[in-house]
PDB file of N, CA and C in Angstrom:
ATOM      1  N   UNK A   1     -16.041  22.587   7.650  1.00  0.00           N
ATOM      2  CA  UNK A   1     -16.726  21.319   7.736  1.00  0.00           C
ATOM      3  C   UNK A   1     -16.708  20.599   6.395  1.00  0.00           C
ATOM      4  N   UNK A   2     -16.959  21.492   5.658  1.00  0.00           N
ATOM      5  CA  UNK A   2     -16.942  20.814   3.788  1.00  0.00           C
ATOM      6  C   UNK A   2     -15.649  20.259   3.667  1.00  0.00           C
ATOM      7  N   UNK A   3     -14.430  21.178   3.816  1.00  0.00           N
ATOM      8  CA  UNK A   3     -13.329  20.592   3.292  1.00  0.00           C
ATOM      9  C   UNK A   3     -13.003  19.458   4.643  1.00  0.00           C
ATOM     10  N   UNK A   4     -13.005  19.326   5.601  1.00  0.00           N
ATOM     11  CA  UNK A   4     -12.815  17.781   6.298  1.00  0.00           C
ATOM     12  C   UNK A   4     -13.843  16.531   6.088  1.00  0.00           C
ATOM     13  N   UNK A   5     -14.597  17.038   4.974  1.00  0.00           N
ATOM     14  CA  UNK A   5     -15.292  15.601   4.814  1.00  0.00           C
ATOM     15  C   UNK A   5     -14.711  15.176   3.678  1.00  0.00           C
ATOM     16  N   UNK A   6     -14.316  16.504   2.774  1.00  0.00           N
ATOM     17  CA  UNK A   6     -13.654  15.915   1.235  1.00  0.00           C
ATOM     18  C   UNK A   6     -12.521  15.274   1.650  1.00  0.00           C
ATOM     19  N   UNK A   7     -11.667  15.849   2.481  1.00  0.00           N
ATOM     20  CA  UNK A   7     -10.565  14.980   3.429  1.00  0.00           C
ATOM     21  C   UNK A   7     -10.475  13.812   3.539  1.00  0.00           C
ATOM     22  N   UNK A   8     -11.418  13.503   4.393  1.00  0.00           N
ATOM     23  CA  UNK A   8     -11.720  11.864   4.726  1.00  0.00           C
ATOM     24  C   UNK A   8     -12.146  11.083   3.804  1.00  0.00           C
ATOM     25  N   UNK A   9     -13.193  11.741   2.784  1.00  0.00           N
ATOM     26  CA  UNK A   9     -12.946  10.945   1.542  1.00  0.00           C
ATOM     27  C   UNK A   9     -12.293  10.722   0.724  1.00  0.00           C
ATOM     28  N   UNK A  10     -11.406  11.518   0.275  1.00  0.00           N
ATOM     29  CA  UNK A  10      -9.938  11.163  -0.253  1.00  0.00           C
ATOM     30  C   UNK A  10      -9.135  10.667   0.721  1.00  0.00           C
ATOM     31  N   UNK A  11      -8.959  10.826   1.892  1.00  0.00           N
ATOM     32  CA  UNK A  11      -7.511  10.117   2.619  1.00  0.00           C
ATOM     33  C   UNK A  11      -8.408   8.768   2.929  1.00  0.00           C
ATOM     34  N   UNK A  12      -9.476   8.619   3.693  1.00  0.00           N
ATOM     35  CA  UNK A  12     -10.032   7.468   4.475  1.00  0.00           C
ATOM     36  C   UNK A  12     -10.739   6.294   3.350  1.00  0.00           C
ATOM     37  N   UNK A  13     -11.824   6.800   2.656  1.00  0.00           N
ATOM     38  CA  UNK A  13     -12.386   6.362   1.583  1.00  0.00           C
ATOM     39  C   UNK A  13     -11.754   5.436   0.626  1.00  0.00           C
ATOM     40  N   UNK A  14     -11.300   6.420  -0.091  1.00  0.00           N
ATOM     41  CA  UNK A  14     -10.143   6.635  -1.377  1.00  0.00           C
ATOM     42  C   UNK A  14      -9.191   5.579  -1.050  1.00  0.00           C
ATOM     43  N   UNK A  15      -8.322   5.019   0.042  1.00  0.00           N
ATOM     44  CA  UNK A  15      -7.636   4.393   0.463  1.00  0.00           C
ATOM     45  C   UNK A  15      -7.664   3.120   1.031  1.00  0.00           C
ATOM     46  N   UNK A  16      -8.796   3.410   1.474  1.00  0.00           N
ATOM     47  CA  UNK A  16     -10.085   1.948   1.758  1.00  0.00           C
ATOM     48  C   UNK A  16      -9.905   1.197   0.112  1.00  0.00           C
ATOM     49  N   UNK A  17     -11.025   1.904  -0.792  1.00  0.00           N
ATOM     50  CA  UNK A  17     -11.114   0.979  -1.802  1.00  0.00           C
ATOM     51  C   UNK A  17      -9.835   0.991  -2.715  1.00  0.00           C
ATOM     52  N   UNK A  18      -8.931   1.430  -2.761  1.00  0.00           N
ATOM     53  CA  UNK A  18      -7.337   1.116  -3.228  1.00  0.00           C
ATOM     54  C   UNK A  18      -6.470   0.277  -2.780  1.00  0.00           C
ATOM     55  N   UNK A  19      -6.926   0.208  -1.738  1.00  0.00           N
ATOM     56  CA  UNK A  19      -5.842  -0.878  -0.927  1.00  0.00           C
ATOM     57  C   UNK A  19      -5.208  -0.380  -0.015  1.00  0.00           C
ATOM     58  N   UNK A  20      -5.116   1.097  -0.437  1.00  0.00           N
ATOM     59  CA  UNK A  20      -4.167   1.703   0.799  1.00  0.00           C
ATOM     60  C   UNK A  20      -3.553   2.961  -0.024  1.00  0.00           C
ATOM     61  N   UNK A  21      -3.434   3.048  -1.156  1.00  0.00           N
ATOM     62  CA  UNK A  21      -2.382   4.267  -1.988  1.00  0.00           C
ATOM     63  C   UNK A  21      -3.443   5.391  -1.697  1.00  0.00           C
ATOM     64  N   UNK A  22      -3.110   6.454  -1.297  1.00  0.00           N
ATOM     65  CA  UNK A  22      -3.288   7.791  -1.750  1.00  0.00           C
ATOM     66  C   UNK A  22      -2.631   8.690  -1.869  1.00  0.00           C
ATOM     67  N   UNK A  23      -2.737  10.218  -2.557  1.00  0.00           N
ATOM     68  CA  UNK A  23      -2.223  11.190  -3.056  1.00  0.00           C
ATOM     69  C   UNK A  23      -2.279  12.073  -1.534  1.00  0.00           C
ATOM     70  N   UNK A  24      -0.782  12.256  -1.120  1.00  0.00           N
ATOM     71  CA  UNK A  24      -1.006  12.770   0.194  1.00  0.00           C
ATOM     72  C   UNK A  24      -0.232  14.421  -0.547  1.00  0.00           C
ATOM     73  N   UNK A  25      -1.240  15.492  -0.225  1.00  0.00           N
ATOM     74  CA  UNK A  25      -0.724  16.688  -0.893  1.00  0.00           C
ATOM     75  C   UNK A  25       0.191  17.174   0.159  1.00  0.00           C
ATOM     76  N   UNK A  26       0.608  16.636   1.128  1.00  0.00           N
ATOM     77  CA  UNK A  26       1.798  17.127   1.758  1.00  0.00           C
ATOM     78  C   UNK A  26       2.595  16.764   1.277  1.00  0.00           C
ATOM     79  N   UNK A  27       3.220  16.060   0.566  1.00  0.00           N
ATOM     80  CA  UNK A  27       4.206  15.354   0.094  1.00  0.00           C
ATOM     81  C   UNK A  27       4.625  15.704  -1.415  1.00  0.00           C
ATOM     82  N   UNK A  28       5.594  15.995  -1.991  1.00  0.00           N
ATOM     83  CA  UNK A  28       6.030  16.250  -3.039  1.00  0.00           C
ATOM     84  C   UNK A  28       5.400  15.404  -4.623  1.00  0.00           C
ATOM     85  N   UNK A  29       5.614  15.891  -5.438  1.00  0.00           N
ATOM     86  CA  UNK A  29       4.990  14.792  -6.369  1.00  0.00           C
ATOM     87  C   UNK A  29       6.064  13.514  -6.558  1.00  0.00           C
ATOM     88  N   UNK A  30       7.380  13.655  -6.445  1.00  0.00           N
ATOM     89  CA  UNK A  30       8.273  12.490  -6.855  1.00  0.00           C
ATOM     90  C   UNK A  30       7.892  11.591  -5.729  1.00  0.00           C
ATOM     91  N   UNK A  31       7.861  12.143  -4.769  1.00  0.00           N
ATOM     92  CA  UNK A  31       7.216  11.021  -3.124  1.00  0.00           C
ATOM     93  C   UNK A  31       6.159  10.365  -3.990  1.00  0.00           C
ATOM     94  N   UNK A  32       4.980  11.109  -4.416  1.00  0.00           N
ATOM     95  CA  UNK A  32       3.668  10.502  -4.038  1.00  0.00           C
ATOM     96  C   UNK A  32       3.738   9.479  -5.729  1.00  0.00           C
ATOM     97  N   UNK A  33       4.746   9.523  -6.732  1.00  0.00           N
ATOM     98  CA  UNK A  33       4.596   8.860  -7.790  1.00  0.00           C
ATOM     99  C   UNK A  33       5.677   7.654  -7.073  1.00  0.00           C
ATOM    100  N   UNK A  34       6.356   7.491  -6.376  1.00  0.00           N
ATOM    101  CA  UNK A  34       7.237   6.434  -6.039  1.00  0.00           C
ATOM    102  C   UNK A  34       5.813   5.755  -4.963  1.00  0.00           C
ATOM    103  N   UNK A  35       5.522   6.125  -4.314  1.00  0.00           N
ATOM    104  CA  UNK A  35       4.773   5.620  -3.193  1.00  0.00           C
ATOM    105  C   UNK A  35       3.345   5.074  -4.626  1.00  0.00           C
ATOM    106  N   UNK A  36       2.895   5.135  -5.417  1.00  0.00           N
ATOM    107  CA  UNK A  36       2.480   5.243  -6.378  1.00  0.00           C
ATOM    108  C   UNK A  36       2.579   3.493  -7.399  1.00  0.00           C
ATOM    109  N   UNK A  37       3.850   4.224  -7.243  1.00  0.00           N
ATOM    110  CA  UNK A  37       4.601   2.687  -8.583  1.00  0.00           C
ATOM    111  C   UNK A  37       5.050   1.446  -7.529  1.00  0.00           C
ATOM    112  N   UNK A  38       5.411   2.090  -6.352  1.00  0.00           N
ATOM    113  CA  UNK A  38       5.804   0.599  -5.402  1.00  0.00           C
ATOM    114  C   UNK A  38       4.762  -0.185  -5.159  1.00  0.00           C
ATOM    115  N   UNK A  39       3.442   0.958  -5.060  1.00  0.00           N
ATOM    116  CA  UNK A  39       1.964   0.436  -4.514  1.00  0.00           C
ATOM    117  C   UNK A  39       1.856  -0.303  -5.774  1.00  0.00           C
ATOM    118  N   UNK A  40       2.005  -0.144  -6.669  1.00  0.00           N
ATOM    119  CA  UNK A  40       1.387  -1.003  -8.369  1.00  0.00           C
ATOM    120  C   UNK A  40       2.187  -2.553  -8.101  1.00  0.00           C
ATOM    121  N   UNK A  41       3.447  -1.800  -8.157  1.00  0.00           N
ATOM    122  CA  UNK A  41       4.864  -3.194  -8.236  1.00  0.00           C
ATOM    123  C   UNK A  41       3.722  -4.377  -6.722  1.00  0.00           C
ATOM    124  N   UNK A  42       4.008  -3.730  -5.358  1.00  0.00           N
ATOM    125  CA  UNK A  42       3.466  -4.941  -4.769  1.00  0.00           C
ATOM    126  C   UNK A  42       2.331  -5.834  -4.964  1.00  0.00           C
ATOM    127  N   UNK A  43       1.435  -4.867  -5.252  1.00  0.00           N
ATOM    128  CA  UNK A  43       0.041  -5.230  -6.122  1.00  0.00           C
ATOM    129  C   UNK A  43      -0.135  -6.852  -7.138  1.00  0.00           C
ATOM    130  N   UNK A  44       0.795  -6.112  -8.199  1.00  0.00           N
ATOM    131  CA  UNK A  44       1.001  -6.888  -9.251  1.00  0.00           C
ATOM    132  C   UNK A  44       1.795  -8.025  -9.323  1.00  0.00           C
ATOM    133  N   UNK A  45       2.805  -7.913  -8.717  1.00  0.00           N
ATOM    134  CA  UNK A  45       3.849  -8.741  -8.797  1.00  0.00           C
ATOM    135  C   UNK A  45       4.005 -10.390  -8.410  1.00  0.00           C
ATOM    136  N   UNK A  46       3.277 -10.014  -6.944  1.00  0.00           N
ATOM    137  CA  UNK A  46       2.562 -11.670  -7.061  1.00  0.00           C
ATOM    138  C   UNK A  46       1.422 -12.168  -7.758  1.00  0.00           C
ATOM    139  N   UNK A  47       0.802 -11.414  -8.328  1.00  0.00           N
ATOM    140  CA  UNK A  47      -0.361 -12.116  -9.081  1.00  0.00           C
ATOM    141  C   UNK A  47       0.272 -12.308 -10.698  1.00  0.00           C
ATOM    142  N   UNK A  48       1.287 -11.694 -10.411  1.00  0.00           N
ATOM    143  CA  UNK A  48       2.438 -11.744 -12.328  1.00  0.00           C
ATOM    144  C   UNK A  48       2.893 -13.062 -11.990  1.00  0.00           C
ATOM    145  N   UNK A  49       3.589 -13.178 -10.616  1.00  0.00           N
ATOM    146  CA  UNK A  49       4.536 -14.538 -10.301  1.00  0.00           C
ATOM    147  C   UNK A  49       3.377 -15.604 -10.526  1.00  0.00           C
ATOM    148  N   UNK A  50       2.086 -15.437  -9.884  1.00  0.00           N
ATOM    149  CA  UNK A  50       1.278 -16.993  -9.579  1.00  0.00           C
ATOM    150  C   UNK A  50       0.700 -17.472 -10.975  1.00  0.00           C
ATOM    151  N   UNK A  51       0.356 -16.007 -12.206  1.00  0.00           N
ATOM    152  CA  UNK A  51      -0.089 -16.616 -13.620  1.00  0.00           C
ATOM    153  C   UNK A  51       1.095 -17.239 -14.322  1.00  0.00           C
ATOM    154  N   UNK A  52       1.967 -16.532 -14.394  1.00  0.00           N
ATOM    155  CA  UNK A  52       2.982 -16.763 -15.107  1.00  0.00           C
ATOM    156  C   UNK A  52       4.510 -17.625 -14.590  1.00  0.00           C
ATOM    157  N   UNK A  53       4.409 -17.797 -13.261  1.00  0.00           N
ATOM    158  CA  UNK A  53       5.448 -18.488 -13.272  1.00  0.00           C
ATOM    159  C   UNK A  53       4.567 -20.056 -11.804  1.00  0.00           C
ATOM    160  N   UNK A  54       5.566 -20.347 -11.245  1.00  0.00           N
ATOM    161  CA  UNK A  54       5.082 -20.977 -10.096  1.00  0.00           C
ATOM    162  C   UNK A  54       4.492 -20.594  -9.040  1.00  0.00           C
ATOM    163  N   UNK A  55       3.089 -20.893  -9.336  1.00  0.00           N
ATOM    164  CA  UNK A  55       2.476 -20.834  -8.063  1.00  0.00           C
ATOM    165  C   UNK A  55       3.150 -20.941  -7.037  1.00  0.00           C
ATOM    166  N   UNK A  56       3.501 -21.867  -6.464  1.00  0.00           N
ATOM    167  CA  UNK A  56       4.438 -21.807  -4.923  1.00  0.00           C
ATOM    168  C   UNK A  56       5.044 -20.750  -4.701  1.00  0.00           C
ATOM    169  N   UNK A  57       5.685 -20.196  -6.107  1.00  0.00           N
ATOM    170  CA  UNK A  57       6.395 -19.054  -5.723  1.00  0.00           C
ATOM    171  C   UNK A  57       5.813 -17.831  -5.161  1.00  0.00           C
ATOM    172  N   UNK A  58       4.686 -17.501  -5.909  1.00  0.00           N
ATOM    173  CA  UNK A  58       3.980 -16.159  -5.663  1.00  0.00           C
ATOM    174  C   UNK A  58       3.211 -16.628  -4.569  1.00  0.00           C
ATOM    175  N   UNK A  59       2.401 -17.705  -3.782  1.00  0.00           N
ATOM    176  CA  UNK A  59       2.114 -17.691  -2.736  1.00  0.00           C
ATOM    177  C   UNK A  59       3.234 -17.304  -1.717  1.00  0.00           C
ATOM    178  N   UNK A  60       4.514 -17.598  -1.662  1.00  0.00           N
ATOM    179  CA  UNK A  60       5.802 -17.675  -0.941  1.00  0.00           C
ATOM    180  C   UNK A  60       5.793 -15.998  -1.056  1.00  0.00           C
ATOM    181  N   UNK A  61       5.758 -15.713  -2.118  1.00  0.00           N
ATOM    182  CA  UNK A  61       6.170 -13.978  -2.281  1.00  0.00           C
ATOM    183  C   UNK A  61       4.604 -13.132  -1.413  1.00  0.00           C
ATOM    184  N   UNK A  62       3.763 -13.680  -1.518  1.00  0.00           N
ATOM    185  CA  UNK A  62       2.428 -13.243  -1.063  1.00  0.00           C
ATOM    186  C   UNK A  62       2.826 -13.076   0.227  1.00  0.00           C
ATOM    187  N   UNK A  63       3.276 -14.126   0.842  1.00  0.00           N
ATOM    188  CA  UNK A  63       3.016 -14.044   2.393  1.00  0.00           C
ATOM    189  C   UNK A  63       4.332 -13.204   3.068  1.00  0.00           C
ATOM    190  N   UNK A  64       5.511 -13.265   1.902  1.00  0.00           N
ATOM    191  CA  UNK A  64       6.233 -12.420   2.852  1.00  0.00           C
ATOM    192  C   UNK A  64       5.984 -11.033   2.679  1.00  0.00           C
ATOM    193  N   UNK A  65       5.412 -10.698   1.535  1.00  0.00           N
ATOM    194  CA  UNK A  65       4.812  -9.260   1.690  1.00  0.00           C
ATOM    195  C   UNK A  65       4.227  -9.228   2.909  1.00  0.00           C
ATOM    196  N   UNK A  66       3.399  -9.673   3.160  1.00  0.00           N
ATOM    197  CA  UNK A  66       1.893  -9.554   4.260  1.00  0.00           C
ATOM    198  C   UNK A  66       2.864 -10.055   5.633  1.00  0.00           C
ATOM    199  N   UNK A  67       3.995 -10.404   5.579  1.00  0.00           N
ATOM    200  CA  UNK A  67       4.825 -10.167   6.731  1.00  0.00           C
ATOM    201  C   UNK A  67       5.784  -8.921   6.818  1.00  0.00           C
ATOM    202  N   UNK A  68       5.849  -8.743   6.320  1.00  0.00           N
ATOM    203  CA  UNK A  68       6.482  -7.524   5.880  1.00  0.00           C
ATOM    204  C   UNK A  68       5.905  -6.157   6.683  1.00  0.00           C
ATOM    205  N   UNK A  69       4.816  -6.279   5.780  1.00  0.00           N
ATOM    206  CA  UNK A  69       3.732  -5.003   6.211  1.00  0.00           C
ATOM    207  C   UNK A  69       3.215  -5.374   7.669  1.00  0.00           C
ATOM    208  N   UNK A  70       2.875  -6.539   7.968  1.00  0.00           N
ATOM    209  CA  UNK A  70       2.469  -6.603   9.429  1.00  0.00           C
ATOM    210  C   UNK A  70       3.978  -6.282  10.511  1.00  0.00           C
ATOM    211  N   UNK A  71       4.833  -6.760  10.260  1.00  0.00           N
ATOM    212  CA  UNK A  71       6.124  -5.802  10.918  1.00  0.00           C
ATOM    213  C   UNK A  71       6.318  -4.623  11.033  1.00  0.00           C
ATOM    214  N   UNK A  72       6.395  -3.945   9.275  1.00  0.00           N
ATOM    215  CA  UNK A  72       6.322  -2.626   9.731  1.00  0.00           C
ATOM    216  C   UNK A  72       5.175  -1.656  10.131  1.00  0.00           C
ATOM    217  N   UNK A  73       3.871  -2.588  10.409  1.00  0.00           N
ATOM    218  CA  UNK A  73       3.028  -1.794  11.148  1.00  0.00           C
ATOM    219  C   UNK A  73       3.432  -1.647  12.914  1.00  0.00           C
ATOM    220  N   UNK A  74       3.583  -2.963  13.194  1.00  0.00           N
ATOM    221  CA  UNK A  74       4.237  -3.339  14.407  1.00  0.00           C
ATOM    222  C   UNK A  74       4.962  -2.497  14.504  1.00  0.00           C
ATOM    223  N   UNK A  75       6.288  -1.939  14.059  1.00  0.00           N
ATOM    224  CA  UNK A  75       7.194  -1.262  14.224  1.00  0.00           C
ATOM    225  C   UNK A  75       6.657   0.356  14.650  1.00  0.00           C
ATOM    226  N   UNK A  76       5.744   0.671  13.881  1.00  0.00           N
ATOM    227  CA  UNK A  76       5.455   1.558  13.564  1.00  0.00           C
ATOM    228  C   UNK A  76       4.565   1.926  15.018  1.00  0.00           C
ATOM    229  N   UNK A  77       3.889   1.422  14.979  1.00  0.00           N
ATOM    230  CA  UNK A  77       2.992   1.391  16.373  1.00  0.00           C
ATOM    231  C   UNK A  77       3.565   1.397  17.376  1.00  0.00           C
ATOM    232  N   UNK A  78       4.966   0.768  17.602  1.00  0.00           N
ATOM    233  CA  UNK A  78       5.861   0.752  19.012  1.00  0.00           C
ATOM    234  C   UNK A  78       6.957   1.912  19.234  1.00  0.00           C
ATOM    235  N   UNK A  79       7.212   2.429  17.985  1.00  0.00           N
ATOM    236  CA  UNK A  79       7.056   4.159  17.957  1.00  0.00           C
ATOM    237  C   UNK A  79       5.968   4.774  18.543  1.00  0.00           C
ATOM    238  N   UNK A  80       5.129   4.494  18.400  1.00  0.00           N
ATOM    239  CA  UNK A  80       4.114   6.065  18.388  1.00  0.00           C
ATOM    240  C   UNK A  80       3.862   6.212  20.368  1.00  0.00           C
ATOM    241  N   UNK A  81       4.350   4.382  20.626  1.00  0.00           N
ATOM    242  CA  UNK A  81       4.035   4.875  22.209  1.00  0.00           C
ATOM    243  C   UNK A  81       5.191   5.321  22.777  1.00  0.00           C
TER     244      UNK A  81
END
């Protein structure tokens, strides 16, 4: 019972207030540092584009992320049935 609550607070919790990254110990460490630095890169990258370069741009880059990810959730979900 102890260790499935520490569980959920590291996988469910932990991932909640991150955005989504966590340290999945099934997974190798080179996995979980790439899954890691991509999570930073998407993070950052439009908020690098909207200070530092054109706004339009990093809104433009914003939304195709967030299309992106809503696809491959889609995708993902039409697998599982």
């Amino acid at each position: 019972m102890g260790s499935q609550v520490v569980q959920i607070l590291r996988q469910g919790v932990w991932a909640a207030l991150s955005g989504g990254w966590y340290q999945d110990p099934h997974q190798g460490a080179g996995v979980n540092a790439l899954h890691l630095y991509l999570w930073l890169f998407l993070l950052g990258f439009p908020f690098t584009l909207y200070m530092y370069g054109l706004p339009a741009f990093g809104h433009f880059v914003i939304m195709w992320e967030m299309k992106i990810a809503q696809d491959s959730d889609e995708l993902r979900n039409l697998s599982l049935l």
